[in-house]
C-alpha atoms as a PDB file:
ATOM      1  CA  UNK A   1     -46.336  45.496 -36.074  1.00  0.00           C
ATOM      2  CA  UNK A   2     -43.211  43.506 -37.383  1.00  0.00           C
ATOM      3  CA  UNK A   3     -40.098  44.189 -35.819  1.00  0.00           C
ATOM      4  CA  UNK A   4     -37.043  46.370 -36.798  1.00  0.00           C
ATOM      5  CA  UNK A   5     -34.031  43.735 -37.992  1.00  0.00           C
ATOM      6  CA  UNK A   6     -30.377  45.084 -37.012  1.00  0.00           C
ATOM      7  CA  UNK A   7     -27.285  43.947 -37.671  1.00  0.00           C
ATOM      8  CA  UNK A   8     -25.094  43.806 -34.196  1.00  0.00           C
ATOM      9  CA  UNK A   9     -21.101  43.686 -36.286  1.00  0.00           C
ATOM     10  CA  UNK A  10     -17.314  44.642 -35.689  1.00  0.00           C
ATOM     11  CA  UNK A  11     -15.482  45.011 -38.751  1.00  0.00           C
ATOM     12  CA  UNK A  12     -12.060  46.583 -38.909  1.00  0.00           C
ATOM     13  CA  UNK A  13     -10.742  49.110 -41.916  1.00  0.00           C
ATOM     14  CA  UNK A  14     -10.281  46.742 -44.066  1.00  0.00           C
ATOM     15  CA  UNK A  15     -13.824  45.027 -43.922  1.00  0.00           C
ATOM     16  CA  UNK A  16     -12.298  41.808 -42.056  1.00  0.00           C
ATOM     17  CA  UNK A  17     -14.572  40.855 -39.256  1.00  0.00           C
ATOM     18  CA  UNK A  18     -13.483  36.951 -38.639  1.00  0.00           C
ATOM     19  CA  UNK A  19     -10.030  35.050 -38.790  1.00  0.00           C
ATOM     20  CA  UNK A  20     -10.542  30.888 -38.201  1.00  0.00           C
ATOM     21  CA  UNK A  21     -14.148  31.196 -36.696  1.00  0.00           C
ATOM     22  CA  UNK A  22     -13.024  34.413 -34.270  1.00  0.00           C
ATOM     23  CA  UNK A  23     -12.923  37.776 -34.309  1.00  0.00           C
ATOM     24  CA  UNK A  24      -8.804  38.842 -34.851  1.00  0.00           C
ATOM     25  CA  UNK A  25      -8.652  41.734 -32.039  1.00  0.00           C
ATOM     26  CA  UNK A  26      -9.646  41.490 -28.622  1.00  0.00           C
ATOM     27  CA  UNK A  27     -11.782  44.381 -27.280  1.00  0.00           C
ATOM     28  CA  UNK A  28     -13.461  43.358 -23.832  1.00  0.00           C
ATOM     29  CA  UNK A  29     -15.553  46.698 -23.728  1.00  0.00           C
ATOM     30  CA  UNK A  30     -17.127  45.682 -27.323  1.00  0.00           C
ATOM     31  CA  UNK A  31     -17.704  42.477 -25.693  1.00  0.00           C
ATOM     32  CA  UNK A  32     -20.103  44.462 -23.092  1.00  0.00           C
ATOM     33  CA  UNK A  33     -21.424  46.711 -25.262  1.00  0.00           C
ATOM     34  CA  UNK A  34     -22.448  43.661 -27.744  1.00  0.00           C
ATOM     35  CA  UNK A  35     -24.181  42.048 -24.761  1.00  0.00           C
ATOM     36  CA  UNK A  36     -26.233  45.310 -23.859  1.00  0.00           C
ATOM     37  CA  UNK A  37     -27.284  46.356 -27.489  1.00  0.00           C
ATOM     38  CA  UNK A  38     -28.728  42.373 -27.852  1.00  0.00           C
ATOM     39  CA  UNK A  39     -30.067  41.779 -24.533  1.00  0.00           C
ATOM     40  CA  UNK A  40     -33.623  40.563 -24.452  1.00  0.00           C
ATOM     41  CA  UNK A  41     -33.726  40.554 -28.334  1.00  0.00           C
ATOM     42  CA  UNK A  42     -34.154  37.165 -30.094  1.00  0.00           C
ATOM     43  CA  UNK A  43     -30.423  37.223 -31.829  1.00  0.00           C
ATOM     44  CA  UNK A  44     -29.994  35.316 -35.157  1.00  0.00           C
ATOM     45  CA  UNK A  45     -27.141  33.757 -36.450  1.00  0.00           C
ATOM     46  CA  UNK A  46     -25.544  30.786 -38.755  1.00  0.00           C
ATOM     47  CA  UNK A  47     -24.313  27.955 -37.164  1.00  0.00           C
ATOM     48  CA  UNK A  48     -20.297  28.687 -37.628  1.00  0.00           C
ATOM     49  CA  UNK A  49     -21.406  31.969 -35.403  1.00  0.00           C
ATOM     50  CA  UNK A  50     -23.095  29.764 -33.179  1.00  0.00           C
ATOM     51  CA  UNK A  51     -19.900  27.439 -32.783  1.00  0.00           C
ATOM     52  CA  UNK A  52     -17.508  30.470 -32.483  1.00  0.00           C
ATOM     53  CA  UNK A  53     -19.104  30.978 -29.027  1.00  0.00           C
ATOM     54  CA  UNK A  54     -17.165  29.498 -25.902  1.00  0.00           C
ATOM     55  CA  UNK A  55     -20.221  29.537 -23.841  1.00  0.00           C
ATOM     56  CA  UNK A  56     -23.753  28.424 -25.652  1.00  0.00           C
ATOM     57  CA  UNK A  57     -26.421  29.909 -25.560  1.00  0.00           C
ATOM     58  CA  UNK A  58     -25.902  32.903 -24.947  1.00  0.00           C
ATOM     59  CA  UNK A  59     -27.945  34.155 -22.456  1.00  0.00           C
ATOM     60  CA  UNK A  60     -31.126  36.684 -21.496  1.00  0.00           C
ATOM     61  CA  UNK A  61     -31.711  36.204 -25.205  1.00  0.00           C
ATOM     62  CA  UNK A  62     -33.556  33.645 -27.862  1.00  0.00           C
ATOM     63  CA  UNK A  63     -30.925  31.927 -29.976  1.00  0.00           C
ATOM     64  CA  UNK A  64     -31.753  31.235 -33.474  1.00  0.00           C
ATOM     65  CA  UNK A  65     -29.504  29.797 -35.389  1.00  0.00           C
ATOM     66  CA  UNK A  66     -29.295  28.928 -39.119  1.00  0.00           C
ATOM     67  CA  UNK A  67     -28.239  26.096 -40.828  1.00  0.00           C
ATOM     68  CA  UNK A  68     -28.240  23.478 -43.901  1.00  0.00           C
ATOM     69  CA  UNK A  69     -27.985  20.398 -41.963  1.00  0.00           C
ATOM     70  CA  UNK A  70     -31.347  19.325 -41.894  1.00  0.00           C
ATOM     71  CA  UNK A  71     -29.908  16.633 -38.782  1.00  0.00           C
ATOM     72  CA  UNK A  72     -27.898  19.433 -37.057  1.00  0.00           C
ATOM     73  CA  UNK A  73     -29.260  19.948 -33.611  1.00  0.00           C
ATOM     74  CA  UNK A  74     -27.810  22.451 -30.372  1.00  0.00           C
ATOM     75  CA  UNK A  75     -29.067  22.508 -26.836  1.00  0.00           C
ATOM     76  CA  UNK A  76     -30.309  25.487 -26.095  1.00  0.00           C
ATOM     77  CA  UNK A  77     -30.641  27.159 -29.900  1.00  0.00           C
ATOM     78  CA  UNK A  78     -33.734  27.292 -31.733  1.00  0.00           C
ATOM     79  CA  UNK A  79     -32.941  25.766 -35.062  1.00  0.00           C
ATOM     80  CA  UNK A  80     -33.832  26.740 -38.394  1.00  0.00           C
ATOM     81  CA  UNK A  81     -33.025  26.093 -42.214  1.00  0.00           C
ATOM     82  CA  UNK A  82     -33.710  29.457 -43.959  1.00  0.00           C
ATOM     83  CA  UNK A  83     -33.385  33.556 -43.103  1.00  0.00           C
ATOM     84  CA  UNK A  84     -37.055  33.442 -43.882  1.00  0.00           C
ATOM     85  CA  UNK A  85     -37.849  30.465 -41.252  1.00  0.00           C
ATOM     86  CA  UNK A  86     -35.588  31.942 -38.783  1.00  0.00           C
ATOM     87  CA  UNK A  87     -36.568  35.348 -38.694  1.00  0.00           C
ATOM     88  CA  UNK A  88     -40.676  33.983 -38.284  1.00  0.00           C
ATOM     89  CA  UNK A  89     -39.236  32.159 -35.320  1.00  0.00           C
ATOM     90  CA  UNK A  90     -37.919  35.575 -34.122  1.00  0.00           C
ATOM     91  CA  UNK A  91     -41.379  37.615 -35.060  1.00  0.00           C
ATOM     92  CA  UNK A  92     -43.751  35.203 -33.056  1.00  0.00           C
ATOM     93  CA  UNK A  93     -42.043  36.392 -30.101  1.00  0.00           C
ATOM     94  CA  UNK A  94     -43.367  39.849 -30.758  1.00  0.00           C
ATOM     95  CA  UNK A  95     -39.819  41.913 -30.289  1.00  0.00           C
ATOM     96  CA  UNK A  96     -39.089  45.711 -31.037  1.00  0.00           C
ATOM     97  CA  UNK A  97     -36.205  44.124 -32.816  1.00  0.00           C
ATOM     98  CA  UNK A  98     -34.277  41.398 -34.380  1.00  0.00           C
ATOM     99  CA  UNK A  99     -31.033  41.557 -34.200  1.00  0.00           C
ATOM    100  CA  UNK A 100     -28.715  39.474 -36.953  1.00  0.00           C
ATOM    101  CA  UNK A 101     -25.506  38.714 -35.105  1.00  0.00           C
ATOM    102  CA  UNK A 102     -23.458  36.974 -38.348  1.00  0.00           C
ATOM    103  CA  UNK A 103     -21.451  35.820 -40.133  1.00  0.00           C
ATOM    104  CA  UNK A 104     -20.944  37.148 -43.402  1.00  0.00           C
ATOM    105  CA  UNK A 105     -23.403  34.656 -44.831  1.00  0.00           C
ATOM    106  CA  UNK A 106     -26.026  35.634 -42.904  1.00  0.00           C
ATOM    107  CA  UNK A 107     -25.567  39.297 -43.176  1.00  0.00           C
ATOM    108  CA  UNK A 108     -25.184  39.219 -47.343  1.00  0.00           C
ATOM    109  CA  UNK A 109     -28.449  37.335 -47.301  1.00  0.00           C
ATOM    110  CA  UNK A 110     -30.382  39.589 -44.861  1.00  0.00           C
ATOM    111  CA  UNK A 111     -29.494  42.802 -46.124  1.00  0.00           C
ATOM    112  CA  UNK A 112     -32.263  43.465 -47.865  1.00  0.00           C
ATOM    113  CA  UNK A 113     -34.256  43.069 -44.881  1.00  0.00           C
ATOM    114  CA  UNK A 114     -32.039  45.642 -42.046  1.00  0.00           C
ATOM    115  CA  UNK A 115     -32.789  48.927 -41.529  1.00  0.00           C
ATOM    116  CA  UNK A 116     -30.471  49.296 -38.335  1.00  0.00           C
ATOM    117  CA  UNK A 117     -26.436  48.780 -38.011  1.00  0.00           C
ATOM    118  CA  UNK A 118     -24.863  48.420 -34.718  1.00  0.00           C
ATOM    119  CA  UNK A 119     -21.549  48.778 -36.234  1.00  0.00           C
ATOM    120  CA  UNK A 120     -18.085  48.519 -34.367  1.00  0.00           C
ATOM    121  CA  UNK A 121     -15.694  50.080 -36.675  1.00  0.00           C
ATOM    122  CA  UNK A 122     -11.977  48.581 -35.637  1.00  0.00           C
ATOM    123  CA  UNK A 123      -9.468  51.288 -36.847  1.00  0.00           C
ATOM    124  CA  UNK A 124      -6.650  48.398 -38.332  1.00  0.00           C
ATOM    125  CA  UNK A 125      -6.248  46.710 -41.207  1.00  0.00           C
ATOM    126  CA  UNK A 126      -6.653  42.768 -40.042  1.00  0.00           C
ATOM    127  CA  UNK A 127      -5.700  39.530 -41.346  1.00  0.00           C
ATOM    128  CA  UNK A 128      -8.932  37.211 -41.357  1.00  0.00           C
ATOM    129  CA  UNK A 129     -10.487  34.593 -43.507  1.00  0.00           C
ATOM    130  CA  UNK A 130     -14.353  36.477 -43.249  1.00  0.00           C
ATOM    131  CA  UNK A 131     -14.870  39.944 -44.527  1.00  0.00           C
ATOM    132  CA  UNK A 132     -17.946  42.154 -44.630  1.00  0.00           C
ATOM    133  CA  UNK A 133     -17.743  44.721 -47.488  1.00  0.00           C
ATOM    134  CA  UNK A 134     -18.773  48.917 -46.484  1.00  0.00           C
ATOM    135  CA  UNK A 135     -22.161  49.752 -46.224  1.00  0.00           C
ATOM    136  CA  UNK A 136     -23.283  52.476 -49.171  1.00  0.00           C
ATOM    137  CA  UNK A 137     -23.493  55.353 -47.792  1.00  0.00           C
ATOM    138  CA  UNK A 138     -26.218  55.823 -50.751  1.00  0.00           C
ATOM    139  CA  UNK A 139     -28.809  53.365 -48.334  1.00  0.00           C
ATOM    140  CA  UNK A 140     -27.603  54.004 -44.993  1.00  0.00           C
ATOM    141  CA  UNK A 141     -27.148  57.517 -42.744  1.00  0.00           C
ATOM    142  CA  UNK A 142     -24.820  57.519 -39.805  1.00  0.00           C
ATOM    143  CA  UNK A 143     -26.935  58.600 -36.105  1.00  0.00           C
ATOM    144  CA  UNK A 144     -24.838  57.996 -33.481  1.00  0.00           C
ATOM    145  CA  UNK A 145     -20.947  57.499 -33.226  1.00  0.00           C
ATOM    146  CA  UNK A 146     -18.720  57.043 -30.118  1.00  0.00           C
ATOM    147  CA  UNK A 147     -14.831  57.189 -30.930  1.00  0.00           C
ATOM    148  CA  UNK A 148     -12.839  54.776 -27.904  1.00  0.00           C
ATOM    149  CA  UNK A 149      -9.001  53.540 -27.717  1.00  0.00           C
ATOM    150  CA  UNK A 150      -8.626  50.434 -25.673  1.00  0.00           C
ATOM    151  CA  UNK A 151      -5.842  50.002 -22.560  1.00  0.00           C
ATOM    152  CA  UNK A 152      -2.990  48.701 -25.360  1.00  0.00           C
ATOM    153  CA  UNK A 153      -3.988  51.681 -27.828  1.00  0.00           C
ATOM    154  CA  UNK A 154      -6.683  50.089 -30.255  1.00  0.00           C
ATOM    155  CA  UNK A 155      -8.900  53.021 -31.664  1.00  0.00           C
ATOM    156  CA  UNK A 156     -12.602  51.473 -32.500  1.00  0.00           C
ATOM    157  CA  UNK A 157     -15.651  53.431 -32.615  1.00  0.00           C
ATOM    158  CA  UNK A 158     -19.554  52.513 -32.107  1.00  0.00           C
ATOM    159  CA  UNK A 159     -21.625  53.302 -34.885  1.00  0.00           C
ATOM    160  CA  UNK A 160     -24.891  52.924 -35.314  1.00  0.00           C
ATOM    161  CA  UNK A 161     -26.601  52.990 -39.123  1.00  0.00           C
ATOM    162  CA  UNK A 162     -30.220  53.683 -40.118  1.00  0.00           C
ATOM    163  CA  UNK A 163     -31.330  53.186 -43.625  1.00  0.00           C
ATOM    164  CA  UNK A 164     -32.077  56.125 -45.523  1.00  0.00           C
END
């Protein structure tokens, strides 16, 4: 049985979801809940994603990570060269699911290939350098939404996508 690939992704309004290899809002519960909805999945990402994080690898979970460099090399991340590669790497560990963790290169490229969206929807319009268009709601049905408003008054709501 192959495993279900899902995007894990916060995106605000205005489809920005990075700003100089960050994210530009600060949300410590999305932080949790990012952690929970990934834990024990292999999690696959590029390797500006990878270099984004303070701490590396990130733990409880396989860290696959995708790049050109054929000489680029992490401790603790499985490396790989291709979506294709990467997401074998992922398979042979026999998951329920995959879960694509970014950037926008990664996601445009594995598309295709999701049929779950753990989407945090960030209700601003933010300056960034990395943006994520809207998913069409042609392909994709909303199942599950949680509205929250963090201690300084940021409204952002879990969403969670299945492919129609």
């Amino acid at each position: 049985m192959s495993a279900i690939v899902s995007f894990v992704l916060a995106r605000a309004d205005n489809g920005v979801i990075g700003v100089g290899n960050a994210m530009p809002w600060r949300i410590p519960e999305d932080l949790k809940y990012f952690k929970a909805t990934t834990m024990g999945k292999p999690i696959v990402m590029g390797r500006k994603t990878w270099d984004s994080f303070p701490k590396k690898p990130l733990p409880g979970r396989t860290n696959i990570v995708i790049t050109r460099d054929p000489d680029w090399r992490a401790e603790g991340a499985v490396v790989t060269h291709a979506l294709d590669e990467a997401l074998a790497k992922a398979q042979s560990e026999n998951p329920e699911e995959i879960a694509i963790i970014g950037g926008a290169e990664i996601y445009k490229l594995a598309l295709p290939l999701a049929t779950r969206i753990y989407l945090t929807e960030v209700h601003m319009d933010a300056v960034g350098d990395v943006s994520m268009p809207a998913f069409d709601s042609a392909h994709w049905r909303e199942t599950a939404r949680e509205d929250h408003v963090t201690a300084d008054n940021l409204r952002y709501s879990y969403v969670t996508l299945e492919r129609r």
